[in-house]
ModelCIF file with pLDDT and N, C-alpha, C, O atoms, coordinates in Angstrom:
data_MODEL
#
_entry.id   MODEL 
#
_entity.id                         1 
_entity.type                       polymer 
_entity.pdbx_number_of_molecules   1 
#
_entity_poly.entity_id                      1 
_entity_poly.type                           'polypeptide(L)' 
_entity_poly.nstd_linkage                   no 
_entity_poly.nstd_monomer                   no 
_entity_poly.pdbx_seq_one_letter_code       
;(UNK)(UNK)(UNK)(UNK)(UNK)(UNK)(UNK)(UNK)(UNK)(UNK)(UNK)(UNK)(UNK)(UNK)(UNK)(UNK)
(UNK)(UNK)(UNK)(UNK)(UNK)(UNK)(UNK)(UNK)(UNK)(UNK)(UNK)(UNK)(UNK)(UNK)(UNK)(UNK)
(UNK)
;
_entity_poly.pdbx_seq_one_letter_code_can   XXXXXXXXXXXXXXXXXXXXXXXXXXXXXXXXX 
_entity_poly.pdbx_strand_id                 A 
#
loop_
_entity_poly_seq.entity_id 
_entity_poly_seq.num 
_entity_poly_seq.mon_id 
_entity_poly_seq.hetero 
1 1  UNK n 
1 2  UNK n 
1 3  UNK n 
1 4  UNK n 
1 5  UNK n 
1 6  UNK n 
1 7  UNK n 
1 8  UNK n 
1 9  UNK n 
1 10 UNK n 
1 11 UNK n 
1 12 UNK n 
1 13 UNK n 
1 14 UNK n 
1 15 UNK n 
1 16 UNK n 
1 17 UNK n 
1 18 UNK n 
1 19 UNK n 
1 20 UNK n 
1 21 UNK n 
1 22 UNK n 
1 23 UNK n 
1 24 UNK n 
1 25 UNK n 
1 26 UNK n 
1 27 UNK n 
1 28 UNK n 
1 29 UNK n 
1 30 UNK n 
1 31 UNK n 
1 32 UNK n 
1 33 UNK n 
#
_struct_asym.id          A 
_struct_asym.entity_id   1 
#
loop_
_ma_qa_metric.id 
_ma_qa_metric.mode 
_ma_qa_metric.name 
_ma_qa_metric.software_group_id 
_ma_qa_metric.type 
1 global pLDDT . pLDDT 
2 local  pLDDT . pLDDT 
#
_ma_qa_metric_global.metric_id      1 
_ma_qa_metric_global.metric_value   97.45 
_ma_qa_metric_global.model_id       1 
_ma_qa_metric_global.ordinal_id     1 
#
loop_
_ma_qa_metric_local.label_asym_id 
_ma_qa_metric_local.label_comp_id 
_ma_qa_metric_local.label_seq_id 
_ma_qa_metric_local.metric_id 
_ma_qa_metric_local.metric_value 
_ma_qa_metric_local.model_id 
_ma_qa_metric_local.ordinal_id 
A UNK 1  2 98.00 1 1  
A UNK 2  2 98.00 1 2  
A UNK 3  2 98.00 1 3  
A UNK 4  2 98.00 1 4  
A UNK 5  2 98.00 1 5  
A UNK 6  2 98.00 1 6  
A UNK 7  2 98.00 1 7  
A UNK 8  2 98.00 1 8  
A UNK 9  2 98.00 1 9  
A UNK 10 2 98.00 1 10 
A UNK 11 2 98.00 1 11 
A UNK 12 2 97.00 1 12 
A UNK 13 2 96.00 1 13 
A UNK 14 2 98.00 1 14 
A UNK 15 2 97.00 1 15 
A UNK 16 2 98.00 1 16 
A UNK 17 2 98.00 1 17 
A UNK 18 2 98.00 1 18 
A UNK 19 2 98.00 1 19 
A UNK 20 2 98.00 1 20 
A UNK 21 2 98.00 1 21 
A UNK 22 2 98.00 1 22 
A UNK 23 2 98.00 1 23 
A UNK 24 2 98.00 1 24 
A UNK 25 2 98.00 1 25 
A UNK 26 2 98.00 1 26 
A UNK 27 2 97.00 1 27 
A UNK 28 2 97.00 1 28 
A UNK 29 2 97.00 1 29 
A UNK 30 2 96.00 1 30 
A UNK 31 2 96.00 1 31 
A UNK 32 2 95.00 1 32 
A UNK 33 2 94.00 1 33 
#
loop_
_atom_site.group_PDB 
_atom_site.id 
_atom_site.type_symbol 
_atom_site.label_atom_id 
_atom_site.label_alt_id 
_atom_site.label_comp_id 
_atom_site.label_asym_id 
_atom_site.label_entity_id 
_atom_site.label_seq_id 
_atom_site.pdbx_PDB_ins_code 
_atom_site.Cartn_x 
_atom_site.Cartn_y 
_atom_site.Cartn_z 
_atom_site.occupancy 
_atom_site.B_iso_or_equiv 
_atom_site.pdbx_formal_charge 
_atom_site.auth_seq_id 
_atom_site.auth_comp_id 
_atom_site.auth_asym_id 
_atom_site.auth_atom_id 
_atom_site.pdbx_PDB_model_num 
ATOM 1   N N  . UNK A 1 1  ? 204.691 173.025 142.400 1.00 98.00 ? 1  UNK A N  1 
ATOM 2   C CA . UNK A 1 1  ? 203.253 172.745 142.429 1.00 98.00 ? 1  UNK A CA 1 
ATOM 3   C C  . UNK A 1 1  ? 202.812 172.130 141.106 1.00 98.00 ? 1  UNK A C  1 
ATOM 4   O O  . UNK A 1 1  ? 201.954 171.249 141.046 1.00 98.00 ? 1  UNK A O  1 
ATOM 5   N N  . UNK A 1 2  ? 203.418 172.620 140.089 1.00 98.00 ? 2  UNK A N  1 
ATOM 6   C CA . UNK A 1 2  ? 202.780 172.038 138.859 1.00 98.00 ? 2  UNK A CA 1 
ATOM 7   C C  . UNK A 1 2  ? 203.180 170.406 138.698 1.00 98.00 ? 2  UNK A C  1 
ATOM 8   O O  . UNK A 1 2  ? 202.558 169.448 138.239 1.00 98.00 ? 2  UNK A O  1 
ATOM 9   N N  . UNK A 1 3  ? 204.681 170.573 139.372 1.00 98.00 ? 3  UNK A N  1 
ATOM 10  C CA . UNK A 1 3  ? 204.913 168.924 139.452 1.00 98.00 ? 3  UNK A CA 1 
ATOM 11  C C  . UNK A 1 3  ? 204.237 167.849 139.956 1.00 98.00 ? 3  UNK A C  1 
ATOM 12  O O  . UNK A 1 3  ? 204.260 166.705 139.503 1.00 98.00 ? 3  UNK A O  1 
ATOM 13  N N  . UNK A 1 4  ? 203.763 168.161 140.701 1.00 98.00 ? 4  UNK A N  1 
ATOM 14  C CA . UNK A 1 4  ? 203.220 167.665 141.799 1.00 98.00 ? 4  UNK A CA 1 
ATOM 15  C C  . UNK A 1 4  ? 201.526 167.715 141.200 1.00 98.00 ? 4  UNK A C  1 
ATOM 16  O O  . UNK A 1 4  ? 200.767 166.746 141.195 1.00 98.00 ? 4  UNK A O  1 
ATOM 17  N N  . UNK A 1 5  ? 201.219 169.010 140.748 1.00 98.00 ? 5  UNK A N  1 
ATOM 18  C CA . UNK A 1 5  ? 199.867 168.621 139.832 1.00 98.00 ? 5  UNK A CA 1 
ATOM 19  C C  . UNK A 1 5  ? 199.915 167.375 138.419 1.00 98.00 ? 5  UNK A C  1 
ATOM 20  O O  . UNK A 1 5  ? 199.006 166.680 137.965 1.00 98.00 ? 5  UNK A O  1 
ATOM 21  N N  . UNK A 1 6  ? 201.018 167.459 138.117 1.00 98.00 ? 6  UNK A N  1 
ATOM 22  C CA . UNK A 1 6  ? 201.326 166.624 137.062 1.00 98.00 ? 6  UNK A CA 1 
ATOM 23  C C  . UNK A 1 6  ? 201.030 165.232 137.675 1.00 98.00 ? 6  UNK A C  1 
ATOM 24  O O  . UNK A 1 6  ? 199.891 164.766 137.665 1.00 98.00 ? 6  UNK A O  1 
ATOM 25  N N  . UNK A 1 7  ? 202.104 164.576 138.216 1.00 98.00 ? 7  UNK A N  1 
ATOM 26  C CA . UNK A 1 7  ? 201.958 163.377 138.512 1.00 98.00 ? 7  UNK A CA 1 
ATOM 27  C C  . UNK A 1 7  ? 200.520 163.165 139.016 1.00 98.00 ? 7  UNK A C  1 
ATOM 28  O O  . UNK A 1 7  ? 199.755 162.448 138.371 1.00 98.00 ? 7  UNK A O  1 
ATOM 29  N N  . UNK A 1 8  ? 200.222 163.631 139.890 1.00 98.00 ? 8  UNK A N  1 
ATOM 30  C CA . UNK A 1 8  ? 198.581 163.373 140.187 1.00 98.00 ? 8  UNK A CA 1 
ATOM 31  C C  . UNK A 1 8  ? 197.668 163.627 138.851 1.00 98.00 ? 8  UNK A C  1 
ATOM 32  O O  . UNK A 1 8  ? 197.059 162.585 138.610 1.00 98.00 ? 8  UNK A O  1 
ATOM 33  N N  . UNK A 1 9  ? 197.411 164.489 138.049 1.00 98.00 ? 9  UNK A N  1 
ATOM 34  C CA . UNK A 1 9  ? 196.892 163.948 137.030 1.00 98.00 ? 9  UNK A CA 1 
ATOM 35  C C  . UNK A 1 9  ? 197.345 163.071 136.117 1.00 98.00 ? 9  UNK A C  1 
ATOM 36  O O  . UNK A 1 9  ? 196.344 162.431 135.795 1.00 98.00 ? 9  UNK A O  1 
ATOM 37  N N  . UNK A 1 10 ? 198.398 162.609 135.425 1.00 98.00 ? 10 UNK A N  1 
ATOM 38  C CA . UNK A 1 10 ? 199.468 161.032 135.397 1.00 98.00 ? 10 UNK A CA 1 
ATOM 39  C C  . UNK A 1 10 ? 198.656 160.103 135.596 1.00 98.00 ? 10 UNK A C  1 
ATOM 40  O O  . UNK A 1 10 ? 198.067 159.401 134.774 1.00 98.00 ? 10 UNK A O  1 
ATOM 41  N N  . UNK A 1 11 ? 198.618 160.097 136.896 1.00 98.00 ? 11 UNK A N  1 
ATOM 42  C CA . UNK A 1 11 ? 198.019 158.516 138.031 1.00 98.00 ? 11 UNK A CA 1 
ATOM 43  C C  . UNK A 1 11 ? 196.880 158.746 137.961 1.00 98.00 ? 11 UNK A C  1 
ATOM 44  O O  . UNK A 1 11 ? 196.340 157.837 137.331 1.00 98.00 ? 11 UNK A O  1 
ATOM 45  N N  . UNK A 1 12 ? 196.072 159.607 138.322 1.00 97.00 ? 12 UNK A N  1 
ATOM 46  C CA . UNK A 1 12 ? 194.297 159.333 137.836 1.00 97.00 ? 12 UNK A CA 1 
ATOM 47  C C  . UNK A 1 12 ? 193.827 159.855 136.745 1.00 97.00 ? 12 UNK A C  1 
ATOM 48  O O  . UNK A 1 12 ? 192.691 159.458 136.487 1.00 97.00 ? 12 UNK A O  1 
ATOM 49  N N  . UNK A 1 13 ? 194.381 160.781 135.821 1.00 96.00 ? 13 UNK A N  1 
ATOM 50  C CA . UNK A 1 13 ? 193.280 161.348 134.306 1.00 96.00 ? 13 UNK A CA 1 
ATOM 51  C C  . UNK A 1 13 ? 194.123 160.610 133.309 1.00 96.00 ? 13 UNK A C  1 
ATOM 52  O O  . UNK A 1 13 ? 193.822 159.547 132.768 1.00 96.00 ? 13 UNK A O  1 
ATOM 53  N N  . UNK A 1 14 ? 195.351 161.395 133.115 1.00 98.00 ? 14 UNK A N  1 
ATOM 54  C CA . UNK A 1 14 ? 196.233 161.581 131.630 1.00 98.00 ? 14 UNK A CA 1 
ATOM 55  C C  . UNK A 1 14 ? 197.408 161.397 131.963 1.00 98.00 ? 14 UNK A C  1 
ATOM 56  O O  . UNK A 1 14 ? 198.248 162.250 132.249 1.00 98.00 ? 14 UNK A O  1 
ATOM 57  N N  . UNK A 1 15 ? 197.529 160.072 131.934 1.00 97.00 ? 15 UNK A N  1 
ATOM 58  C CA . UNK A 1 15 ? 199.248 159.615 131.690 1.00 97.00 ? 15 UNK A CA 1 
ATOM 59  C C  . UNK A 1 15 ? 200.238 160.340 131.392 1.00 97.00 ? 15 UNK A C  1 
ATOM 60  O O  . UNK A 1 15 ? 201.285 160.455 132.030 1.00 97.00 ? 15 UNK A O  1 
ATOM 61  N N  . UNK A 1 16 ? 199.878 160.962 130.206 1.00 98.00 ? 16 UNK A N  1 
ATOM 62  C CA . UNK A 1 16 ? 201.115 162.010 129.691 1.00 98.00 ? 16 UNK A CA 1 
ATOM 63  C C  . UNK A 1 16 ? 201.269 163.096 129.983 1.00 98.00 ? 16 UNK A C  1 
ATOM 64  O O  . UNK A 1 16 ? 201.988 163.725 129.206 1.00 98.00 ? 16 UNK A O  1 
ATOM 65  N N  . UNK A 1 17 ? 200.701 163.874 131.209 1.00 98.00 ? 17 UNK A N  1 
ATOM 66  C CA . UNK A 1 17 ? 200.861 165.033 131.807 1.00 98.00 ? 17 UNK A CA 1 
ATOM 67  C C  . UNK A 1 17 ? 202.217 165.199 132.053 1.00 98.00 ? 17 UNK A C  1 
ATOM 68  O O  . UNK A 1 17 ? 202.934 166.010 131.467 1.00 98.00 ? 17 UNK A O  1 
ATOM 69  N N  . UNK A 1 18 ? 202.680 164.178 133.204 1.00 98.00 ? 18 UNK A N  1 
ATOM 70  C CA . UNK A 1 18 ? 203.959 164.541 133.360 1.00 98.00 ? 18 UNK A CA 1 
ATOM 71  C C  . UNK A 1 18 ? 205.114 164.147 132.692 1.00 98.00 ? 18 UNK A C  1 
ATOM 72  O O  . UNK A 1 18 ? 206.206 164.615 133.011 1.00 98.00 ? 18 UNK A O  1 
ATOM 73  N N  . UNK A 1 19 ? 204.959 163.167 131.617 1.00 98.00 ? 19 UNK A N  1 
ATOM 74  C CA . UNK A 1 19 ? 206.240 162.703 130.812 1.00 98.00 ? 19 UNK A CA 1 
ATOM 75  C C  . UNK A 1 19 ? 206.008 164.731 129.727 1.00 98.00 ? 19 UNK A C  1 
ATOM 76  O O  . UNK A 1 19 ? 206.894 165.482 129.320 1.00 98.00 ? 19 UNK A O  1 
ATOM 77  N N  . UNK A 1 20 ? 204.718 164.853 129.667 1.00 98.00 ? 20 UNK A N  1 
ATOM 78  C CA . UNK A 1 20 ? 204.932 166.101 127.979 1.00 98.00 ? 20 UNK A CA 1 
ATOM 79  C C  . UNK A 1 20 ? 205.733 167.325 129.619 1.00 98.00 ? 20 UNK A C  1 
ATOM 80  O O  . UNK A 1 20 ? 206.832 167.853 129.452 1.00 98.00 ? 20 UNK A O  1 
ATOM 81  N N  . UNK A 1 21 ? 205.067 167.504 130.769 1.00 98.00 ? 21 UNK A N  1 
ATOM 82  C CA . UNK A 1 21 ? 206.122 168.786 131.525 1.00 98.00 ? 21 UNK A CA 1 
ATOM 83  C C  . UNK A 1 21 ? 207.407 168.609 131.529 1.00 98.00 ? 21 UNK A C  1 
ATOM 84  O O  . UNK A 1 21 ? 208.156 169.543 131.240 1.00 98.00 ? 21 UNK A O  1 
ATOM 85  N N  . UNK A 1 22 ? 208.059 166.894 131.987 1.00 98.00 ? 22 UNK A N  1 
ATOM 86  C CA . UNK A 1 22 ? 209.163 167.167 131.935 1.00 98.00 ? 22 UNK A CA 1 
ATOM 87  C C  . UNK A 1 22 ? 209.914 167.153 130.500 1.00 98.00 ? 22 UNK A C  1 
ATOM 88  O O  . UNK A 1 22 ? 211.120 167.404 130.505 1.00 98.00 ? 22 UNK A O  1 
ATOM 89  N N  . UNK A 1 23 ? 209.378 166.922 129.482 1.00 98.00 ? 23 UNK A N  1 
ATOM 90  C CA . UNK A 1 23 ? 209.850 167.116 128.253 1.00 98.00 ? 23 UNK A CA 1 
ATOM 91  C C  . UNK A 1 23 ? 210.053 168.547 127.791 1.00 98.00 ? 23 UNK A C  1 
ATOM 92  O O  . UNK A 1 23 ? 211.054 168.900 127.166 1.00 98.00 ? 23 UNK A O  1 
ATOM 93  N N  . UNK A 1 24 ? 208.615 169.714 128.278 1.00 98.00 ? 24 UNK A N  1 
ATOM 94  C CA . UNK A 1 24 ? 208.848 170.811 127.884 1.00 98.00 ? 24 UNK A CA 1 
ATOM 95  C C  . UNK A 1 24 ? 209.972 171.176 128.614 1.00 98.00 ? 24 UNK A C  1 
ATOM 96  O O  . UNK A 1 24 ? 210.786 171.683 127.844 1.00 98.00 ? 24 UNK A O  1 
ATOM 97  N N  . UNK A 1 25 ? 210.528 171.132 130.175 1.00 98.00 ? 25 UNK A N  1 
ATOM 98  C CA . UNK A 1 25 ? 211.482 172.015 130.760 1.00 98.00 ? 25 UNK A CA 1 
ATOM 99  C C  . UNK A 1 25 ? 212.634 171.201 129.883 1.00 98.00 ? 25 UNK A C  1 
ATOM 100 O O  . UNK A 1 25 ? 213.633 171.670 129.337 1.00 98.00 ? 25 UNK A O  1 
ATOM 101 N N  . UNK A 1 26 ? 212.291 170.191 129.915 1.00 98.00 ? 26 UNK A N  1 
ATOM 102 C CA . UNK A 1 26 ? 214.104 169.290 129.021 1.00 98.00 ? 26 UNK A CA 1 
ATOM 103 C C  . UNK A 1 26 ? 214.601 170.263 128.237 1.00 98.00 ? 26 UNK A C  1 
ATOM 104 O O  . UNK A 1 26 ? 215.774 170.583 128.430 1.00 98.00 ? 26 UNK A O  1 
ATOM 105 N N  . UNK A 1 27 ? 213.853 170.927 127.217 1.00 97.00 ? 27 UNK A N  1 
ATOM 106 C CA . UNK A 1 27 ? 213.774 171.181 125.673 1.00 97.00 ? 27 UNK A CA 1 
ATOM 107 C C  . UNK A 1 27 ? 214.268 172.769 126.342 1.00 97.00 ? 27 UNK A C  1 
ATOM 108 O O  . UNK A 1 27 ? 214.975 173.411 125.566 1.00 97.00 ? 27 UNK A O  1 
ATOM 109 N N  . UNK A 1 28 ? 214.009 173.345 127.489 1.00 97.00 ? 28 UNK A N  1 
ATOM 110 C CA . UNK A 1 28 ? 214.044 174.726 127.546 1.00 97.00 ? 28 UNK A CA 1 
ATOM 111 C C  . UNK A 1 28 ? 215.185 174.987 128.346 1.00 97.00 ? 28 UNK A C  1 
ATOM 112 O O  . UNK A 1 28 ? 215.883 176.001 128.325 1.00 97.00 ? 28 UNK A O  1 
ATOM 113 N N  . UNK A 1 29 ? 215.354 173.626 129.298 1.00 97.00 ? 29 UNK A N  1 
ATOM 114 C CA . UNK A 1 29 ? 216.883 173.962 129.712 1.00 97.00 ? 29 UNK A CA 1 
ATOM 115 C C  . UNK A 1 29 ? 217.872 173.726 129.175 1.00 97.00 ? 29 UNK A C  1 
ATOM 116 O O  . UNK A 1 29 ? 218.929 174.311 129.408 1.00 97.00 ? 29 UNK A O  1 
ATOM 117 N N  . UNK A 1 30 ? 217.722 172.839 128.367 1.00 96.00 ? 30 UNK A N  1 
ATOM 118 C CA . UNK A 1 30 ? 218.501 172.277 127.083 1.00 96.00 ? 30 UNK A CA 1 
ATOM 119 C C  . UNK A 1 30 ? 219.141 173.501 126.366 1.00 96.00 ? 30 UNK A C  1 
ATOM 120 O O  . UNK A 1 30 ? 220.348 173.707 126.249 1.00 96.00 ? 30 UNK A O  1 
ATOM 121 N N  . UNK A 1 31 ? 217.928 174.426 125.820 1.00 96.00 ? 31 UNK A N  1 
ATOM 122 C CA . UNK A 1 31 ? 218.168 175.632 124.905 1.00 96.00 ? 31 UNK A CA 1 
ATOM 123 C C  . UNK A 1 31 ? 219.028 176.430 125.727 1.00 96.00 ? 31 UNK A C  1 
ATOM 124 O O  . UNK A 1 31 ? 220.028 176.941 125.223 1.00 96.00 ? 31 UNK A O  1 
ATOM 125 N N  . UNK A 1 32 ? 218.686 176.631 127.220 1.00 95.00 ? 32 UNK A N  1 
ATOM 126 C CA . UNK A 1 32 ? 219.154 177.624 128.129 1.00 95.00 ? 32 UNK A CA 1 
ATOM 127 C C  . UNK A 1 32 ? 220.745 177.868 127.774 1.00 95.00 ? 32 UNK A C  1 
ATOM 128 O O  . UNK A 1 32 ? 221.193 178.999 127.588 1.00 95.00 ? 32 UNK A O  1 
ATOM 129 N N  . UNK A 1 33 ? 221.526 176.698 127.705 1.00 94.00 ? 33 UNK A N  1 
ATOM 130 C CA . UNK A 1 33 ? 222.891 176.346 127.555 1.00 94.00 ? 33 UNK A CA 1 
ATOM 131 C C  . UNK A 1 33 ? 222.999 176.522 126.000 1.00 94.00 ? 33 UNK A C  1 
ATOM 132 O O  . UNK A 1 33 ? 224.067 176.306 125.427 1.00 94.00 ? 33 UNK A O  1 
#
């Protein structure tokens, strides 16, 4: 759901919604390992 909230705010408010979510999970699955 948040994905999906992301891109839709992306395409009509704030561009960088979904490039900064998938950056935060990058950074946390990244660490996971």
């Amino acid at each position: 759901v948040a994905v999906v909230a992301a891109v839709g705010v992306s395409l009509a408010v704030w561009p960088p919604a979904l490039p900064l979510l998938a950056a935060i999970y990058l950074v946390a699955a990244l660490a996971a390992t």
